[in-house]
C-alpha atoms as a PDB file:
ATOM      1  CA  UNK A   1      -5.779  12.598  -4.707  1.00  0.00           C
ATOM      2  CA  UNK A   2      -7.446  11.667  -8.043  1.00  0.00           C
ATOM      3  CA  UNK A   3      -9.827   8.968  -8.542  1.00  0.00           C
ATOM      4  CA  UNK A   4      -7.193   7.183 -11.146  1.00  0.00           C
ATOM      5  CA  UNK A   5      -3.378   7.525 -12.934  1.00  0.00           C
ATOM      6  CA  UNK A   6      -2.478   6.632 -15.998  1.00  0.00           C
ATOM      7  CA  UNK A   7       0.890   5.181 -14.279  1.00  0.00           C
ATOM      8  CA  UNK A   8       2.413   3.950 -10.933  1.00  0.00           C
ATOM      9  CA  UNK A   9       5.289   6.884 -11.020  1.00  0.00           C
ATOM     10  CA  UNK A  10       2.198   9.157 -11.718  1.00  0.00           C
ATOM     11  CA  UNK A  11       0.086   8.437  -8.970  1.00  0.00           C
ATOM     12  CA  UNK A  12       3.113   8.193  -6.511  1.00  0.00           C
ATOM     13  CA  UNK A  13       4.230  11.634  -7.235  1.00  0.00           C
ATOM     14  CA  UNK A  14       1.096  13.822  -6.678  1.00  0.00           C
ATOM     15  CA  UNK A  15      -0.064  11.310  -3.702  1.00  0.00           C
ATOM     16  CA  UNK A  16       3.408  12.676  -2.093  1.00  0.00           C
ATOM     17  CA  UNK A  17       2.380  15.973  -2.858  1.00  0.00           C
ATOM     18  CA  UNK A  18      -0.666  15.294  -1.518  1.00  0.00           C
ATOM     19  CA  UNK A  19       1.301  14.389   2.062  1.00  0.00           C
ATOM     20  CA  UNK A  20       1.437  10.588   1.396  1.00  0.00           C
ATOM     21  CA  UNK A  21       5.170  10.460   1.698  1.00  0.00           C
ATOM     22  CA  UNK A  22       6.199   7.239   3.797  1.00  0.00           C
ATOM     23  CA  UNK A  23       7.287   4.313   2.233  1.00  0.00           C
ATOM     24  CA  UNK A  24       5.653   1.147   3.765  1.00  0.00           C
ATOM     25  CA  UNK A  25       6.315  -2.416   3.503  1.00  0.00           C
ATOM     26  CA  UNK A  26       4.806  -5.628   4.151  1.00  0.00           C
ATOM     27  CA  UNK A  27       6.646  -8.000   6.849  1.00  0.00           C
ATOM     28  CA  UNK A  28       5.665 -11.061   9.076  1.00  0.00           C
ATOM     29  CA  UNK A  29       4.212  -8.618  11.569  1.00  0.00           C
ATOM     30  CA  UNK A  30       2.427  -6.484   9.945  1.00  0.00           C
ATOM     31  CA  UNK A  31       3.222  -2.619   7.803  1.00  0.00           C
ATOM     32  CA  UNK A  32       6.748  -1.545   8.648  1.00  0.00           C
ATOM     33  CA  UNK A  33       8.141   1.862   8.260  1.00  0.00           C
ATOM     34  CA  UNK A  34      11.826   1.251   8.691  1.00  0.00           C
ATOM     35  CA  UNK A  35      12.862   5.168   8.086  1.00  0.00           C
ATOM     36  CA  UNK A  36      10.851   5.703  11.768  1.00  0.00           C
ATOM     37  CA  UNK A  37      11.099   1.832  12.895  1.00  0.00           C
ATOM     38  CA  UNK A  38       7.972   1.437  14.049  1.00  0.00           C
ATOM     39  CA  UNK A  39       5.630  -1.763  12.532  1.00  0.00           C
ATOM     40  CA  UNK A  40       1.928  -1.459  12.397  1.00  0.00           C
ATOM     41  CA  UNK A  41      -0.402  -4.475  12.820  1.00  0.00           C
ATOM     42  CA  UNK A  42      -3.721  -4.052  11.178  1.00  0.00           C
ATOM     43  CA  UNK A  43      -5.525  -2.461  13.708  1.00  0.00           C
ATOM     44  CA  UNK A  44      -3.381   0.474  13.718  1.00  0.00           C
ATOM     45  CA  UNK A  45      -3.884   1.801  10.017  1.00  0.00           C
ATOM     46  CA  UNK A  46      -6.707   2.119   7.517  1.00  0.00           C
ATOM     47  CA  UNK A  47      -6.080   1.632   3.779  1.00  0.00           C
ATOM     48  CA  UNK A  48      -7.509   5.337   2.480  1.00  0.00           C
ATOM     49  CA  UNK A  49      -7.666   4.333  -1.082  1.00  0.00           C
ATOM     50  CA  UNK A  50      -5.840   1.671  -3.342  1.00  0.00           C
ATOM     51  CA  UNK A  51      -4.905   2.019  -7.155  1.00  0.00           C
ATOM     52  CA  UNK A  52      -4.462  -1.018  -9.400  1.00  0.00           C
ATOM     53  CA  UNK A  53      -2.240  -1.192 -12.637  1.00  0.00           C
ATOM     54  CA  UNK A  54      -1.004  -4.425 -14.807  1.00  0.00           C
ATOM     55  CA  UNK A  55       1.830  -4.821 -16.431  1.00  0.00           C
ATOM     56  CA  UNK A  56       2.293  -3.056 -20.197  1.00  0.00           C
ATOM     57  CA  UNK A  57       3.568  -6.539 -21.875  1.00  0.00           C
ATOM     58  CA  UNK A  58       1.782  -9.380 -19.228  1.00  0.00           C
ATOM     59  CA  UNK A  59      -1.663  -8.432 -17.348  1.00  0.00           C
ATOM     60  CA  UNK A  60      -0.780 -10.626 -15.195  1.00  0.00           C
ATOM     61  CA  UNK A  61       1.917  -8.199 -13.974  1.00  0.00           C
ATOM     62  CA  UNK A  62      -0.520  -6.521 -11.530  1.00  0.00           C
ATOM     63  CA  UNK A  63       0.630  -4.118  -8.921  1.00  0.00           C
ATOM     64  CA  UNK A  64      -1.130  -2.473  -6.062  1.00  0.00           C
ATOM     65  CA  UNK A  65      -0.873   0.912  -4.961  1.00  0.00           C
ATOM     66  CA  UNK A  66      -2.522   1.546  -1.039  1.00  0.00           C
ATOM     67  CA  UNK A  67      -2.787   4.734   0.288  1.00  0.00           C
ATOM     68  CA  UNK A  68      -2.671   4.411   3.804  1.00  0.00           C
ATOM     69  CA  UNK A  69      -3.012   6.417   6.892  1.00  0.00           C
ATOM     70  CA  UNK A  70      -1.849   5.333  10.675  1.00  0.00           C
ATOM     71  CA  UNK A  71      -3.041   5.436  13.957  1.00  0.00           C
ATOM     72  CA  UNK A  72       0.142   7.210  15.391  1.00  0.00           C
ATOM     73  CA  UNK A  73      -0.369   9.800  11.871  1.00  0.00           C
ATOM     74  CA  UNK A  74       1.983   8.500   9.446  1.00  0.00           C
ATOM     75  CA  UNK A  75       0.433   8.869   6.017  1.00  0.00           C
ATOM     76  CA  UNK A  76       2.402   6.761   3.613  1.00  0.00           C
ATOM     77  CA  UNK A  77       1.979   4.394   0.514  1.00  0.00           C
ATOM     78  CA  UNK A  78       2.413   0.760   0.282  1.00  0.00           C
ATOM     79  CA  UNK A  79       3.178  -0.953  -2.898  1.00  0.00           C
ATOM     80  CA  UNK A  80       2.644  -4.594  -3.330  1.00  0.00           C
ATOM     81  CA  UNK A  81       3.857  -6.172  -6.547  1.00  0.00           C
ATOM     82  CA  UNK A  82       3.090  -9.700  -6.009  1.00  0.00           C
ATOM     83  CA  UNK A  83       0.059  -9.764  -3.964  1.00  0.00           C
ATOM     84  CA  UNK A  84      -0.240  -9.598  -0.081  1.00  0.00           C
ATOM     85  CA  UNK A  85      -1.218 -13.655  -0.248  1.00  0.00           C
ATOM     86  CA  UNK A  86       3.016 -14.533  -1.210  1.00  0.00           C
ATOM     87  CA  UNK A  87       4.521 -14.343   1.813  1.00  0.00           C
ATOM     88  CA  UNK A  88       3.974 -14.867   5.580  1.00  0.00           C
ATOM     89  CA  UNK A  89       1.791 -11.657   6.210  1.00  0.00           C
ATOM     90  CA  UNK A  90      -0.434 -12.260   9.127  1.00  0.00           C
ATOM     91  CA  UNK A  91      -4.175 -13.099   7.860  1.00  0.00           C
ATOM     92  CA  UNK A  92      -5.742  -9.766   9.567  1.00  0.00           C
ATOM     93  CA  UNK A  93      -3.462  -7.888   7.439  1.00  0.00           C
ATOM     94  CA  UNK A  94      -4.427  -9.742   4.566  1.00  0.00           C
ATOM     95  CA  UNK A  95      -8.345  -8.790   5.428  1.00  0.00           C
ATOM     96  CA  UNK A  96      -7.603  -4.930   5.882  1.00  0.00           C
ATOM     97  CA  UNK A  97      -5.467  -5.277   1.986  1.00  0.00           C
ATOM     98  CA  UNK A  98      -8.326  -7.379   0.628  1.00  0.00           C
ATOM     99  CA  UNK A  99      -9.979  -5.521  -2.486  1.00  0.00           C
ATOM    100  CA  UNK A 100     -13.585  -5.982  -2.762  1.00  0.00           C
ATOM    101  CA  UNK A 101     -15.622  -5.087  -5.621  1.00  0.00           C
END
């Protein structure tokens, strides 16, 4: 896992190689992995590391890359392309994808 990529398909491909290979999404409960079913609320994962990149026309295209790791051993990534505030994600889970600099 490197510190940065120069692009999203980049960083997905060696974080796969790297054993990162579930594909996550955000719902109204929480992180789902629908290829095992299972949802995770926020106390069941940890955000390892997270990767920003913006758009190549519009910065304001930003997208979010989380590496995350779960409580039952999933390791997976999560992208969000709008920003975990756009839809009805539960406010915990909105905490643990916070980015603070």
């Amino acid at each position: 896992m490197k510190n940065s990529y120069s692009t999203l398909t980049e960083a997905i491909s060696d974080l796969k190689k790297s054993g990162f290979t579930e594909d996550l999404n955000l719902c109204e409960e929480g992180i789902e992995n629908k290829k095992l079913k299972r949802i995770h609320c926020s106390k069941d994962f940890n955000v390892v590391k997270y990767y920003r990149f913006e758009g190549m026309s519009n910065p304001a295209d930003n997208m979010v890359l989380y590496v995350i790791e779960t409580s039952d051993g999933d390791k997976g990534l999560l992208i969000d392309a709008y920003g975990a505030y756009s839809g009805n994600i539960p406010k915990d889970i909105i905490d643990k994808l916070r980015i603070v600099r």
